[in-house]
PDB file of N, CA and C in Angstrom:
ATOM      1  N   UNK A   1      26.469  -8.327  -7.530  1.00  0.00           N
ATOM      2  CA  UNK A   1      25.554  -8.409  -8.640  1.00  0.00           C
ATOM      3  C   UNK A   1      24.871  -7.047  -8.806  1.00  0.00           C
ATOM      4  N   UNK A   2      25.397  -6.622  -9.570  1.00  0.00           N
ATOM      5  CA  UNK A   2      24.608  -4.980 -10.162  1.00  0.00           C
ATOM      6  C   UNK A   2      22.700  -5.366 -10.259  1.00  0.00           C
ATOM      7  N   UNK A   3      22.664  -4.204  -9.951  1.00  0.00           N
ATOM      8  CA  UNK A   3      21.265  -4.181 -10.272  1.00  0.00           C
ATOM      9  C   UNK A   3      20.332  -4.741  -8.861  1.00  0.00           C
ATOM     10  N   UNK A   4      21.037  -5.003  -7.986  1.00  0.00           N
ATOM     11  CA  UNK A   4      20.584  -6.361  -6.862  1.00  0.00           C
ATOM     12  C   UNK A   4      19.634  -5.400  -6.010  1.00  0.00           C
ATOM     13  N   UNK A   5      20.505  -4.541  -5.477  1.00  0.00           N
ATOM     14  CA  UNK A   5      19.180  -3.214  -4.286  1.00  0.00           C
ATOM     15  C   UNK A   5      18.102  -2.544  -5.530  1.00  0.00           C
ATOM     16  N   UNK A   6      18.647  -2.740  -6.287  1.00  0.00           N
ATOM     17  CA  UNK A   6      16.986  -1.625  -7.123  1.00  0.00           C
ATOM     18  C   UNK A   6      16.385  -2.674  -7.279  1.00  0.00           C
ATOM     19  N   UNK A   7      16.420  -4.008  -7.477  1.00  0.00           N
ATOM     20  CA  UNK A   7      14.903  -5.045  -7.692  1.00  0.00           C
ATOM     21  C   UNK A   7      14.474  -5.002  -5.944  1.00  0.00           C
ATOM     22  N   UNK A   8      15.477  -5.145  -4.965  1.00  0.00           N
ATOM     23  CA  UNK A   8      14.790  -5.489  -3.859  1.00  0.00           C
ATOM     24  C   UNK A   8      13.628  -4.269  -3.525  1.00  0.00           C
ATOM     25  N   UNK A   9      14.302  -3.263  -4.160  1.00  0.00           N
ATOM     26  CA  UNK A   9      13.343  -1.875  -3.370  1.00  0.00           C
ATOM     27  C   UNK A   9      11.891  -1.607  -4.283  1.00  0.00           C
ATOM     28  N   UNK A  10      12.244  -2.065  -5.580  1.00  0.00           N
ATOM     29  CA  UNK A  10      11.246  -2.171  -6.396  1.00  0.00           C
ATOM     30  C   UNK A  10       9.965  -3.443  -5.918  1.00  0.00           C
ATOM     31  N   UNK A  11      10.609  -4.028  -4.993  1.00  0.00           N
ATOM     32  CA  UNK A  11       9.396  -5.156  -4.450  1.00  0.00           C
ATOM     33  C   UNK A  11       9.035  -5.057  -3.721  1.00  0.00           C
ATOM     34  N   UNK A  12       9.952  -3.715  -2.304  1.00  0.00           N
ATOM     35  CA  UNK A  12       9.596  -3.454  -1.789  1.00  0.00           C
ATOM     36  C   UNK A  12       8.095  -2.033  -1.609  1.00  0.00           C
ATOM     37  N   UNK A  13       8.671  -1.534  -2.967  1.00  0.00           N
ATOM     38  CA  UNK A  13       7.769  -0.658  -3.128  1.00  0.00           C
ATOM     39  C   UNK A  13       6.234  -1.271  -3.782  1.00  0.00           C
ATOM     40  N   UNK A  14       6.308  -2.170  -4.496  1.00  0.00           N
ATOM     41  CA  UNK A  14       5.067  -2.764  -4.848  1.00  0.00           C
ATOM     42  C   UNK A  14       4.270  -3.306  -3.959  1.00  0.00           C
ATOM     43  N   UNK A  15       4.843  -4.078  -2.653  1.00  0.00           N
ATOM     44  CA  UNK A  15       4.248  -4.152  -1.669  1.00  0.00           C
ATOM     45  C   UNK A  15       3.915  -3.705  -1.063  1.00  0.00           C
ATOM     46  N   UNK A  16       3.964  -2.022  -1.098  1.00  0.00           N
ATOM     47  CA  UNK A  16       3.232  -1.025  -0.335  1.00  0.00           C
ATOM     48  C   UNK A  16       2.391  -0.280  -1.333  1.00  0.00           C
ATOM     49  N   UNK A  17       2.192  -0.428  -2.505  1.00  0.00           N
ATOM     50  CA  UNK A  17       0.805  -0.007  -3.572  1.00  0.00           C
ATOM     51  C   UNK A  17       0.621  -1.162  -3.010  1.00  0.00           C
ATOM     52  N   UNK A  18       0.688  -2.695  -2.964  1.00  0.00           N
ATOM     53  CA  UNK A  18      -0.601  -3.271  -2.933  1.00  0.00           C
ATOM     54  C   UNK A  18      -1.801  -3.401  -1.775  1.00  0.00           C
ATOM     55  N   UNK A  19      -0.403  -2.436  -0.453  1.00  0.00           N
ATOM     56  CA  UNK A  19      -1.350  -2.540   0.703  1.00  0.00           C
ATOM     57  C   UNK A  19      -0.539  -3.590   1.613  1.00  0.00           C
ATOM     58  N   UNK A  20       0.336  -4.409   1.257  1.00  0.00           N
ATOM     59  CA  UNK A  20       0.917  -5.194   1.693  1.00  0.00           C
ATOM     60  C   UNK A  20       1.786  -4.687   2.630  1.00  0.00           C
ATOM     61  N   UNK A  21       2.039  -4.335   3.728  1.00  0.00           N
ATOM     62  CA  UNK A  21       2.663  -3.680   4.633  1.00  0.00           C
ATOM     63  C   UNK A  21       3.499  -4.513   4.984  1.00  0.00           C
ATOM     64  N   UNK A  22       3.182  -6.020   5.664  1.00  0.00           N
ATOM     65  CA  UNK A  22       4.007  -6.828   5.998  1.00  0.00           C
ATOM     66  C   UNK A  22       4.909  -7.321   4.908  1.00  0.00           C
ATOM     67  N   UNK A  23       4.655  -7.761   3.826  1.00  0.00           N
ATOM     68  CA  UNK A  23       5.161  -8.063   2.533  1.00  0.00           C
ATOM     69  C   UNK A  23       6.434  -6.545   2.646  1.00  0.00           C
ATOM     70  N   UNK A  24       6.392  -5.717   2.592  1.00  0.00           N
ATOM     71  CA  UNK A  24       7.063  -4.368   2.723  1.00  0.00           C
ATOM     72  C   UNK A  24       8.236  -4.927   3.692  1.00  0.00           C
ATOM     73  N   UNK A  25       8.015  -5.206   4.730  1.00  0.00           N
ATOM     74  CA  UNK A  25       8.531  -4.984   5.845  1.00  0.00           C
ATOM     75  C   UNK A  25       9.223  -6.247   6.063  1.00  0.00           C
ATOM     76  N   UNK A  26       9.488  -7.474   5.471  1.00  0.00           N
ATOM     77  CA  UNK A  26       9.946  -8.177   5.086  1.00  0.00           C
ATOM     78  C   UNK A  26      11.141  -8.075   4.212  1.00  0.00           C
ATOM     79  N   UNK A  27      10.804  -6.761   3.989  1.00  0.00           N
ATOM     80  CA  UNK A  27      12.412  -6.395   3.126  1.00  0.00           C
ATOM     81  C   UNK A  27      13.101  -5.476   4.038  1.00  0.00           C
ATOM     82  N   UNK A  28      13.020  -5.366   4.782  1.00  0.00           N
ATOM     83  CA  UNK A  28      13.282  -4.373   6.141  1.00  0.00           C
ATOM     84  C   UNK A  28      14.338  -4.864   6.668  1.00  0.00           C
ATOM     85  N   UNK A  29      15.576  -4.248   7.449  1.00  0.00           N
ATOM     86  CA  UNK A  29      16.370  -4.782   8.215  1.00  0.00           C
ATOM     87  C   UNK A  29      15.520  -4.908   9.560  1.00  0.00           C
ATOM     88  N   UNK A  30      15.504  -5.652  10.714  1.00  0.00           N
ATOM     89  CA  UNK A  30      14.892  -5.104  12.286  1.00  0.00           C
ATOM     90  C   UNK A  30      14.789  -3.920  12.440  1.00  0.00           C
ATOM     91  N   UNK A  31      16.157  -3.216  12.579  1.00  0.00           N
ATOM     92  CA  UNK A  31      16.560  -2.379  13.078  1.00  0.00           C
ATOM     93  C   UNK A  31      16.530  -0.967  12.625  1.00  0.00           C
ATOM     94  N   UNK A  32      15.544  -1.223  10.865  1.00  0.00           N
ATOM     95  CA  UNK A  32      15.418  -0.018  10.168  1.00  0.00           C
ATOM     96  C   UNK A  32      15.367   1.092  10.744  1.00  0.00           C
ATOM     97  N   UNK A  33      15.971   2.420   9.790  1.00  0.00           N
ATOM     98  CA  UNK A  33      15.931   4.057  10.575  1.00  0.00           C
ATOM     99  C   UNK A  33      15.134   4.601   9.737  1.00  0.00           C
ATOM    100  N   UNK A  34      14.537   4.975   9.560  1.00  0.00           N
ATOM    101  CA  UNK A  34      13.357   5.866   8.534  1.00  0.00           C
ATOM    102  C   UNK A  34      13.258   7.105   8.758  1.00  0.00           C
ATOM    103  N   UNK A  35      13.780   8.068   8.125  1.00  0.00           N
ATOM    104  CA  UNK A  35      13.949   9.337   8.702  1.00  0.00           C
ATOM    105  C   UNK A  35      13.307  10.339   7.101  1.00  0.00           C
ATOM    106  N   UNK A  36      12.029  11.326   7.985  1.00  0.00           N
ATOM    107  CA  UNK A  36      11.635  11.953   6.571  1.00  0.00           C
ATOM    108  C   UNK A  36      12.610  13.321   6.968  1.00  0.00           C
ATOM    109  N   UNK A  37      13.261  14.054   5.719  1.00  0.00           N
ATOM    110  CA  UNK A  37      13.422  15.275   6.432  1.00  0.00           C
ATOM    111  C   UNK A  37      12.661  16.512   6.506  1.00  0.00           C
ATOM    112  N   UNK A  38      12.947  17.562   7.464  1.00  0.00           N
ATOM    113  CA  UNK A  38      11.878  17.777   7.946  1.00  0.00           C
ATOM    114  C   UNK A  38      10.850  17.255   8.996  1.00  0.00           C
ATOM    115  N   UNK A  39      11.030  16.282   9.294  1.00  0.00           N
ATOM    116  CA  UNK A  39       9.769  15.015   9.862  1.00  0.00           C
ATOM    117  C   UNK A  39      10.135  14.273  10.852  1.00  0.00           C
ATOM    118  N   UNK A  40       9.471  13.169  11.235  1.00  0.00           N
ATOM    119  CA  UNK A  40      10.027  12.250  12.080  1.00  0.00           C
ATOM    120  C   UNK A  40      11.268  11.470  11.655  1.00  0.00           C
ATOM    121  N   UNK A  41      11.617  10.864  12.438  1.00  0.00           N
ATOM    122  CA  UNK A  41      12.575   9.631  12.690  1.00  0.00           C
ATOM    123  C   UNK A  41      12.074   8.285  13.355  1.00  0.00           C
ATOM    124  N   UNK A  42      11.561   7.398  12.238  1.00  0.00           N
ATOM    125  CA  UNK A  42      11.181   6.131  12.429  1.00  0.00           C
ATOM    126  C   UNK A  42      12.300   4.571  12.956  1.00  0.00           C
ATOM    127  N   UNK A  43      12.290   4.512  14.437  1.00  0.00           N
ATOM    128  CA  UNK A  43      13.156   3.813  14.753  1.00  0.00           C
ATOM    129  C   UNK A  43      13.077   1.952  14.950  1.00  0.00           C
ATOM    130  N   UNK A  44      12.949   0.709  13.853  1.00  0.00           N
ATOM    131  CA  UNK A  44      13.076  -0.758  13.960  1.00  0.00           C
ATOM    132  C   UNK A  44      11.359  -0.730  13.123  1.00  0.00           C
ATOM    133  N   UNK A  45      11.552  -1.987  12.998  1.00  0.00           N
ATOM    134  CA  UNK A  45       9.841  -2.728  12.282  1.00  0.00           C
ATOM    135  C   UNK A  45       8.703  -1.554  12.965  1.00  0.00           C
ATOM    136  N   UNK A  46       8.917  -2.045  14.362  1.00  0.00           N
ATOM    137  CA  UNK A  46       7.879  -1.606  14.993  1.00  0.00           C
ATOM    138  C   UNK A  46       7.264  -0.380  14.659  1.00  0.00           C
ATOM    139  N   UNK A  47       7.792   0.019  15.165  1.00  0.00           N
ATOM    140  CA  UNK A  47       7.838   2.016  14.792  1.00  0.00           C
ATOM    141  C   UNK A  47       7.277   2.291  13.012  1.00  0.00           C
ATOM    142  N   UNK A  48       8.098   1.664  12.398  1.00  0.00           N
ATOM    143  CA  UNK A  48       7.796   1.638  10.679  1.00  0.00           C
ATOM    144  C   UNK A  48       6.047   1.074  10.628  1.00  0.00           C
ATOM    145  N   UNK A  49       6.077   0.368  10.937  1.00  0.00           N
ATOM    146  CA  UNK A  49       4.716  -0.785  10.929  1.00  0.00           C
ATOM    147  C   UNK A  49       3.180  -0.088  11.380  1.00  0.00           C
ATOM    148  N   UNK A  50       3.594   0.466  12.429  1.00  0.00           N
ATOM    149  CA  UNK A  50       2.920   1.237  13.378  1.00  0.00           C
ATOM    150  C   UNK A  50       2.352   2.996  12.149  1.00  0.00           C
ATOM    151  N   UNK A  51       3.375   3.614  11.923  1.00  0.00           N
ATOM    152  CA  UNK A  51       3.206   4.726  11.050  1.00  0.00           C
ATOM    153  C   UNK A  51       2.328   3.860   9.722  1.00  0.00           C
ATOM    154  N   UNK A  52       2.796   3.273   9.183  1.00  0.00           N
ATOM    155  CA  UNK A  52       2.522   2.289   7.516  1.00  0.00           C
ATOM    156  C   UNK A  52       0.828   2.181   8.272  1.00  0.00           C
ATOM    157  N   UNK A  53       0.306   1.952   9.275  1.00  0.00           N
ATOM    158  CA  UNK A  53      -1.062   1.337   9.601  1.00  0.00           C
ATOM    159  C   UNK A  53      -1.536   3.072   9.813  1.00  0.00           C
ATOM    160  N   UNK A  54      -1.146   4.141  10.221  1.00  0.00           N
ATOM    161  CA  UNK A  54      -1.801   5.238  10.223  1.00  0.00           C
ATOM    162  C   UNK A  54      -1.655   6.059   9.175  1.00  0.00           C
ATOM    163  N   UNK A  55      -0.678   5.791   8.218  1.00  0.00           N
ATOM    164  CA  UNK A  55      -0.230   7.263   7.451  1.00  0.00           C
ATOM    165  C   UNK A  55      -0.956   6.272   5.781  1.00  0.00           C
ATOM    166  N   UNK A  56      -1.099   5.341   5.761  1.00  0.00           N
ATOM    167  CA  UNK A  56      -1.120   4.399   4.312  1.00  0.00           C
ATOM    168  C   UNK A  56      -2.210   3.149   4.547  1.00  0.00           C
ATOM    169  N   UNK A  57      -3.452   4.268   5.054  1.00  0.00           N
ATOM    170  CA  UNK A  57      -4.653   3.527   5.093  1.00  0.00           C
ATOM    171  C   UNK A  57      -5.069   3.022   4.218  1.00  0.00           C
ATOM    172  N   UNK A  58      -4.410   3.522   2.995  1.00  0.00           N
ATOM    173  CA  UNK A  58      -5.126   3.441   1.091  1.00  0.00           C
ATOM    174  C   UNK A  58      -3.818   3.494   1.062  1.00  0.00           C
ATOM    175  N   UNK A  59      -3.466   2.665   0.216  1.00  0.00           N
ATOM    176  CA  UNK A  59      -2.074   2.098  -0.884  1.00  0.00           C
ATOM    177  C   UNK A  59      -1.523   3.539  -1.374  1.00  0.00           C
ATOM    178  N   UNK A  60       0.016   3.645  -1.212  1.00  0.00           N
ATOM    179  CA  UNK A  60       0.196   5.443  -2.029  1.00  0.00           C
ATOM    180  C   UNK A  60      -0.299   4.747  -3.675  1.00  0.00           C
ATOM    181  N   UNK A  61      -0.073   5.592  -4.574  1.00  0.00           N
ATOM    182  CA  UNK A  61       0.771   5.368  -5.789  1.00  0.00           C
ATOM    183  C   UNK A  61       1.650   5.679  -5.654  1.00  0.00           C
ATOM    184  N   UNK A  62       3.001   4.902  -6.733  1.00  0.00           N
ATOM    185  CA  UNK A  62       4.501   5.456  -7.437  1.00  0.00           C
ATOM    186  C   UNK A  62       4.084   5.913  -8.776  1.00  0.00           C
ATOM    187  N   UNK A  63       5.048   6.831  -8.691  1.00  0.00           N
ATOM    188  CA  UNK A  63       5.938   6.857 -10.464  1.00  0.00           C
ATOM    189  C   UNK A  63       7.022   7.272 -10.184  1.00  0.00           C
ATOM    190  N   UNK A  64       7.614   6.353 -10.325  1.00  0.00           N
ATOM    191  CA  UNK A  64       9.130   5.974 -10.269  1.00  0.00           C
ATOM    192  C   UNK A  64       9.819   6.571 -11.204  1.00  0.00           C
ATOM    193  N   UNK A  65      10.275   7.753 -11.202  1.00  0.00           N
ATOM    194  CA  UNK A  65      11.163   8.276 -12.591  1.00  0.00           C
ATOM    195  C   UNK A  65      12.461   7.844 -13.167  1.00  0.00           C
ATOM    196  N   UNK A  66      13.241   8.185 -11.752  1.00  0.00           N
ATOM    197  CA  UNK A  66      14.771   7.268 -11.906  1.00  0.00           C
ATOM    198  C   UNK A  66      14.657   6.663 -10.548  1.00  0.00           C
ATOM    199  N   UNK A  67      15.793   5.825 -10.741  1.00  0.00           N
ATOM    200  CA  UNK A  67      16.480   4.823 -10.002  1.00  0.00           C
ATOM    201  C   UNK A  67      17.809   4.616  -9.934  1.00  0.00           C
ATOM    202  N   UNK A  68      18.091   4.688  -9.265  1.00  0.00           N
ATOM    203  CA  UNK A  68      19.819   4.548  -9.382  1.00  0.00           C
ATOM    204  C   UNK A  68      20.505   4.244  -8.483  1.00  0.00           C
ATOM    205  N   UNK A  69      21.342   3.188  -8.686  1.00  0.00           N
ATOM    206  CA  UNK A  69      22.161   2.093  -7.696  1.00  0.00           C
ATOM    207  C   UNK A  69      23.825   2.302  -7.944  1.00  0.00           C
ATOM    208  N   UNK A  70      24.338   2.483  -6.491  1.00  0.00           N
ATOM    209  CA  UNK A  70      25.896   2.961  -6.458  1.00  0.00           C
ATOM    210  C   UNK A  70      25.930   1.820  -5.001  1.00  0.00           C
ATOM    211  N   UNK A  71      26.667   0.938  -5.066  1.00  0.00           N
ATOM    212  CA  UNK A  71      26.941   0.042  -3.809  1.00  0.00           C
ATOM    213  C   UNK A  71      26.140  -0.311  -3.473  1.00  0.00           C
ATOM    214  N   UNK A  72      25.980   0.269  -1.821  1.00  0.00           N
ATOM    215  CA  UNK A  72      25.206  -0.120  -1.147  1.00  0.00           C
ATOM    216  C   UNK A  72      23.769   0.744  -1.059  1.00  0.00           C
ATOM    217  N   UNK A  73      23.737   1.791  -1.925  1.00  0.00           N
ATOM    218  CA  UNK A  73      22.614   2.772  -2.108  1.00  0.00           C
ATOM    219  C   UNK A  73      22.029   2.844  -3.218  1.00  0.00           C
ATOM    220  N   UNK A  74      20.214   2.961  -2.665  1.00  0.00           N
ATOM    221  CA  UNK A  74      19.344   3.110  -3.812  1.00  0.00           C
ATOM    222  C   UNK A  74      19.104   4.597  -3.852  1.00  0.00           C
ATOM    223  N   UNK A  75      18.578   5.055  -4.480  1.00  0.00           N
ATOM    224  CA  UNK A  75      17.976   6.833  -4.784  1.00  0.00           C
ATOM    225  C   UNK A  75      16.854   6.446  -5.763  1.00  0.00           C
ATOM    226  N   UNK A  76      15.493   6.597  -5.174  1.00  0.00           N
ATOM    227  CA  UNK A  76      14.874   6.945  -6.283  1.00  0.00           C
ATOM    228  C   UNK A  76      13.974   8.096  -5.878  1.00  0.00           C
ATOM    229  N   UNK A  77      13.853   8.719  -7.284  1.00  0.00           N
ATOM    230  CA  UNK A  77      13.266   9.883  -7.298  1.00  0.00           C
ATOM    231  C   UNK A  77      11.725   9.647  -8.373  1.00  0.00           C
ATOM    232  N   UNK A  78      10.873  10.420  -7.834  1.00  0.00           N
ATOM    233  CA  UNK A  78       9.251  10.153  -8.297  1.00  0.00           C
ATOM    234  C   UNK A  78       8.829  11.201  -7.767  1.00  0.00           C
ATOM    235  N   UNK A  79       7.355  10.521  -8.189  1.00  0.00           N
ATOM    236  CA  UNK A  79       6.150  11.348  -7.269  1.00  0.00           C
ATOM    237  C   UNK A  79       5.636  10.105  -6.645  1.00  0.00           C
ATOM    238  N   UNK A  80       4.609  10.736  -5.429  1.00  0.00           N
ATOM    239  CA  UNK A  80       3.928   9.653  -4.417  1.00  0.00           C
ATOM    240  C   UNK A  80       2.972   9.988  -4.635  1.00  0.00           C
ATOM    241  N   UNK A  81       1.447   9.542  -4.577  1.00  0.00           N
ATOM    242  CA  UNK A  81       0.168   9.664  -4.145  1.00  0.00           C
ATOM    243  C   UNK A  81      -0.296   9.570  -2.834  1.00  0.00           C
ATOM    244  N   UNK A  82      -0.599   9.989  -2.053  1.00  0.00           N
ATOM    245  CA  UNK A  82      -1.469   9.823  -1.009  1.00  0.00           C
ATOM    246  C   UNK A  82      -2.998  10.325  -0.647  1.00  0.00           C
ATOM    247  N   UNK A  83      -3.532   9.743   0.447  1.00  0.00           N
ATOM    248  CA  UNK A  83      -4.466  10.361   0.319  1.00  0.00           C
ATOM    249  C   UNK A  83      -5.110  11.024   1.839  1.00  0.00           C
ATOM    250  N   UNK A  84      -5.505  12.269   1.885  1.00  0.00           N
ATOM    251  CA  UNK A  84      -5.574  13.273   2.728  1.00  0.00           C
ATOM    252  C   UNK A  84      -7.243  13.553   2.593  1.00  0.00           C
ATOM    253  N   UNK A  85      -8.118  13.500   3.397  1.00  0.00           N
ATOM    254  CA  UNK A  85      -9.430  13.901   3.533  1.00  0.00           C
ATOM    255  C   UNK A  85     -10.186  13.651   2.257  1.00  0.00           C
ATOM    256  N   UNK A  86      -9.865  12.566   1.850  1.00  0.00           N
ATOM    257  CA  UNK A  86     -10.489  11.811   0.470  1.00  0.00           C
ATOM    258  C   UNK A  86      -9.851  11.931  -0.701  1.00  0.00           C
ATOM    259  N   UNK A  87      -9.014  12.897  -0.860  1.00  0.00           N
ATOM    260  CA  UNK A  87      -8.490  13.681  -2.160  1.00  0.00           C
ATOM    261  C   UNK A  87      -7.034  12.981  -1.880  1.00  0.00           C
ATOM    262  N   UNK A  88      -6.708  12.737  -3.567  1.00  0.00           N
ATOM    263  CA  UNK A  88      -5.302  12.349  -3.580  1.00  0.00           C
ATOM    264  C   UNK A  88      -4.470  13.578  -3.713  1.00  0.00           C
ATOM    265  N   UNK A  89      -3.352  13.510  -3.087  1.00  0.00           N
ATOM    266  CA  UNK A  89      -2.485  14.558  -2.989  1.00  0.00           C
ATOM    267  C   UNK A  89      -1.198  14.129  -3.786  1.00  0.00           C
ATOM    268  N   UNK A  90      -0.313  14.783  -4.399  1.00  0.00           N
ATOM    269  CA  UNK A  90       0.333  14.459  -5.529  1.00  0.00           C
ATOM    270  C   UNK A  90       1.868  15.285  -4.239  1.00  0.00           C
ATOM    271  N   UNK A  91       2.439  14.750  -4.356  1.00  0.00           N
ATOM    272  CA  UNK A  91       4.305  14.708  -3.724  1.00  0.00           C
ATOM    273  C   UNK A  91       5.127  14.524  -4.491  1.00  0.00           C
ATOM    274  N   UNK A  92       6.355  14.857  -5.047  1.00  0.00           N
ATOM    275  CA  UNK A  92       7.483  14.675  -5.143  1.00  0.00           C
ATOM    276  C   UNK A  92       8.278  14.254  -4.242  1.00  0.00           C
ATOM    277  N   UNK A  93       9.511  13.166  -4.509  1.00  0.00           N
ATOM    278  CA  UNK A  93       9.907  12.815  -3.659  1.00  0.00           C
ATOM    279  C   UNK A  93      11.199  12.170  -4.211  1.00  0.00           C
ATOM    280  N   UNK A  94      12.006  12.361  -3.173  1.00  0.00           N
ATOM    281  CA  UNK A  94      13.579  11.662  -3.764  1.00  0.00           C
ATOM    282  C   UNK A  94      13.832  10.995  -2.061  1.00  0.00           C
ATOM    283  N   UNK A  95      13.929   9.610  -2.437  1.00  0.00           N
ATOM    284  CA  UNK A  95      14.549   8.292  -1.122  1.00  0.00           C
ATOM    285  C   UNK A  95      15.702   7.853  -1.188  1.00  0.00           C
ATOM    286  N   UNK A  96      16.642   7.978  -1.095  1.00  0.00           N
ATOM    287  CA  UNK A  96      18.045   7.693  -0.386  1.00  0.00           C
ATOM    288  C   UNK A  96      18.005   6.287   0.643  1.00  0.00           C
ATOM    289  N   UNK A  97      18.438   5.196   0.028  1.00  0.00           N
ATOM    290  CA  UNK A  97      18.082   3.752   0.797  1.00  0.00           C
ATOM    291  C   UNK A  97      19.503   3.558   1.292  1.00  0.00           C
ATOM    292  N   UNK A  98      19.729   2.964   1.866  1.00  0.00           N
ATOM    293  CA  UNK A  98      21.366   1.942   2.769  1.00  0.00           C
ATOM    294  C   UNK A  98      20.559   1.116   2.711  1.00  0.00           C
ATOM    295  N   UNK A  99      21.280  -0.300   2.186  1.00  0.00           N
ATOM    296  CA  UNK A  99      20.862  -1.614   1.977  1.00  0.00           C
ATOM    297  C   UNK A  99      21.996  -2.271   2.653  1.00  0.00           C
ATOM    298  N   UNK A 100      22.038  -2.984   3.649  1.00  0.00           N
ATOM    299  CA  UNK A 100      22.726  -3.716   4.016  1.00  0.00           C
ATOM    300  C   UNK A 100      22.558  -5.500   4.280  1.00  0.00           C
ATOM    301  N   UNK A 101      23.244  -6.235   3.798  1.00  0.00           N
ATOM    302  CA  UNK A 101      22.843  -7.867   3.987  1.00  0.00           C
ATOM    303  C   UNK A 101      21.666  -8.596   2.981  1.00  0.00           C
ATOM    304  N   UNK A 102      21.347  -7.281   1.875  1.00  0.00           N
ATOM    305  CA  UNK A 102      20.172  -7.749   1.686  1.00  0.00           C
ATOM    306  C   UNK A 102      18.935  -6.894   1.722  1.00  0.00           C
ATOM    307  N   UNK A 103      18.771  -6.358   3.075  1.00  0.00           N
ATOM    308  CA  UNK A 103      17.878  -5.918   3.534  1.00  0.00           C
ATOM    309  C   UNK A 103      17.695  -3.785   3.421  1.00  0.00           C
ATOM    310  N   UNK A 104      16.782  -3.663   3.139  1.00  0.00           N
ATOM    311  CA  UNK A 104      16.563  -2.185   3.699  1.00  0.00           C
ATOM    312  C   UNK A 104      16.933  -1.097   4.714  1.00  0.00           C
ATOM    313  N   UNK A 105      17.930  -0.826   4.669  1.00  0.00           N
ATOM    314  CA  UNK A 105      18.528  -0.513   6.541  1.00  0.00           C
ATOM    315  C   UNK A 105      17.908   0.859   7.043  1.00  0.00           C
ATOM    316  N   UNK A 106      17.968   2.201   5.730  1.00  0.00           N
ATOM    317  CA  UNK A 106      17.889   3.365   6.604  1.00  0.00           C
ATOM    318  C   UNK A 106      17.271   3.878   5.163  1.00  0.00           C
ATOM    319  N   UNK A 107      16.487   5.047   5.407  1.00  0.00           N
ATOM    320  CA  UNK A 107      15.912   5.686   4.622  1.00  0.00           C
ATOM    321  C   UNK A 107      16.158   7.019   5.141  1.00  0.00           C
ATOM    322  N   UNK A 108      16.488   8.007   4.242  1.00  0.00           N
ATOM    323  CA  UNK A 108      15.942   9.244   4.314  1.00  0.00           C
ATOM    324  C   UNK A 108      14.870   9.886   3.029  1.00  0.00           C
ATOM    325  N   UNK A 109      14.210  10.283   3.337  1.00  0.00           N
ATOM    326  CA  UNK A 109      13.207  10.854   2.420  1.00  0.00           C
ATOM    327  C   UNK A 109      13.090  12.261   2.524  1.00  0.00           C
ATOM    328  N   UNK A 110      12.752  12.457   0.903  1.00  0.00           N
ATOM    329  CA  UNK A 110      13.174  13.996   0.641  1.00  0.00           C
ATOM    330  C   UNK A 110      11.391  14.090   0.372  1.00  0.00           C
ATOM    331  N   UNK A 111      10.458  14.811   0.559  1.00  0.00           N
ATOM    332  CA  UNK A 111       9.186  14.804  -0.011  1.00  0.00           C
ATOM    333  C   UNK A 111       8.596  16.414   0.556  1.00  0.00           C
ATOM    334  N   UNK A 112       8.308  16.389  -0.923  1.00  0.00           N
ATOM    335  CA  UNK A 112       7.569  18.072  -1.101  1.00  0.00           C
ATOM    336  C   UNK A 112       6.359  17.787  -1.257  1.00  0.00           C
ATOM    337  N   UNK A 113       4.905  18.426  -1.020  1.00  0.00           N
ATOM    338  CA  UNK A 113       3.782  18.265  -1.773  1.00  0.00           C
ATOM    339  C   UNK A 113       3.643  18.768  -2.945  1.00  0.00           C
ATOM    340  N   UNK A 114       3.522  19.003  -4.371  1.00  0.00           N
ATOM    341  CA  UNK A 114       3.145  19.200  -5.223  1.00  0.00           C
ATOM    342  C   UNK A 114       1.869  20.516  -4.987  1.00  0.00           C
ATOM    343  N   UNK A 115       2.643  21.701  -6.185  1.00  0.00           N
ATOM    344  CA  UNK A 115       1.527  22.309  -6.585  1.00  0.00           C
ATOM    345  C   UNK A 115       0.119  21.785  -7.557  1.00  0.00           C
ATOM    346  N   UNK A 116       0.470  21.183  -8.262  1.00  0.00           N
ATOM    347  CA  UNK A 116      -0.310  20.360  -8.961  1.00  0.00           C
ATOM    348  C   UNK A 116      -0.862  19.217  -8.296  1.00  0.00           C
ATOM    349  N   UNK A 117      -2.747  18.733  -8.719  1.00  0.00           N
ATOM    350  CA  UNK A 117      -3.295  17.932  -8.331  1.00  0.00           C
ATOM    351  C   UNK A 117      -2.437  16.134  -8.987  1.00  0.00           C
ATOM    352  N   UNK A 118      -2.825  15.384  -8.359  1.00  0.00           N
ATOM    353  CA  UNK A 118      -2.411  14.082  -8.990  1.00  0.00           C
ATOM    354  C   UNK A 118      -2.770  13.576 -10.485  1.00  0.00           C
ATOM    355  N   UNK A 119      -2.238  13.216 -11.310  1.00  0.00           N
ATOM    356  CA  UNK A 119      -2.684  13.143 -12.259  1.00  0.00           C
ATOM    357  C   UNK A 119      -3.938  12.067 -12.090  1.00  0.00           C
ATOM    358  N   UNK A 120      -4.857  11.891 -13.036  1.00  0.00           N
ATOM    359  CA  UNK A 120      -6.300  11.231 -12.674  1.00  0.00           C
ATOM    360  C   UNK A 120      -6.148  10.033 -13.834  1.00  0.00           C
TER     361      UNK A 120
END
């Protein structure tokens, strides 16, 4: 069924604006790999769960620009919000998903910070 990994990741991503971590992680394989590059390598729930409670104290924002589904892979490319010593910080970012069974399996993430502030 076309279209099937971009709704799952799209719910998955709403559940992490709403703060919903577990809701998130529910779309998760166990055994998820989360790898930023550049960055760490996030290895099963645990590990994911654990970062999501220190790095996404405050909900990011998305803007989701594209999306795009080939098999078993999502890609979407945006910007992220986060927030760093009170101030939102504005990222670019392109995610590379493996969906397997359903579930979320491996991530790599591409994320730059932005010269530009977040839009307000």
């Amino acid at each position: 069924m076309a279209g099937l990994n971009k709704e799952i990741l799209r719910q998955a991503n709403a559940a992490i604006s709403a703060g919903d971590h577990e809701g998130f992680l529910s779309f998760c394989a166990d055994d998820i790999v989360w790898s930023t590059v550049g960055g760490e390598t996030l290895r099963g729930k645990e590990a994911v769960r654990a970062w999501m409670a220190r790095e996404y104290t405050k909900p990011p924002e998305f803007d989701v620009q594209e999306m795009i589904e080939d098999g078993d892979f999502v890609v979407a490319i945006g910007t992220i919000a986060t927030e760093e010593n009170g101030a939102k910080i504005a990222n670019s970012y392109c995610d590379v998903w493996s969906v397997k069974n359903g579930r979320l399996a491996q991530l790599r993430a591409f994320v730059i910070k932005d010269s530009e502030p977040w839009r307000t």
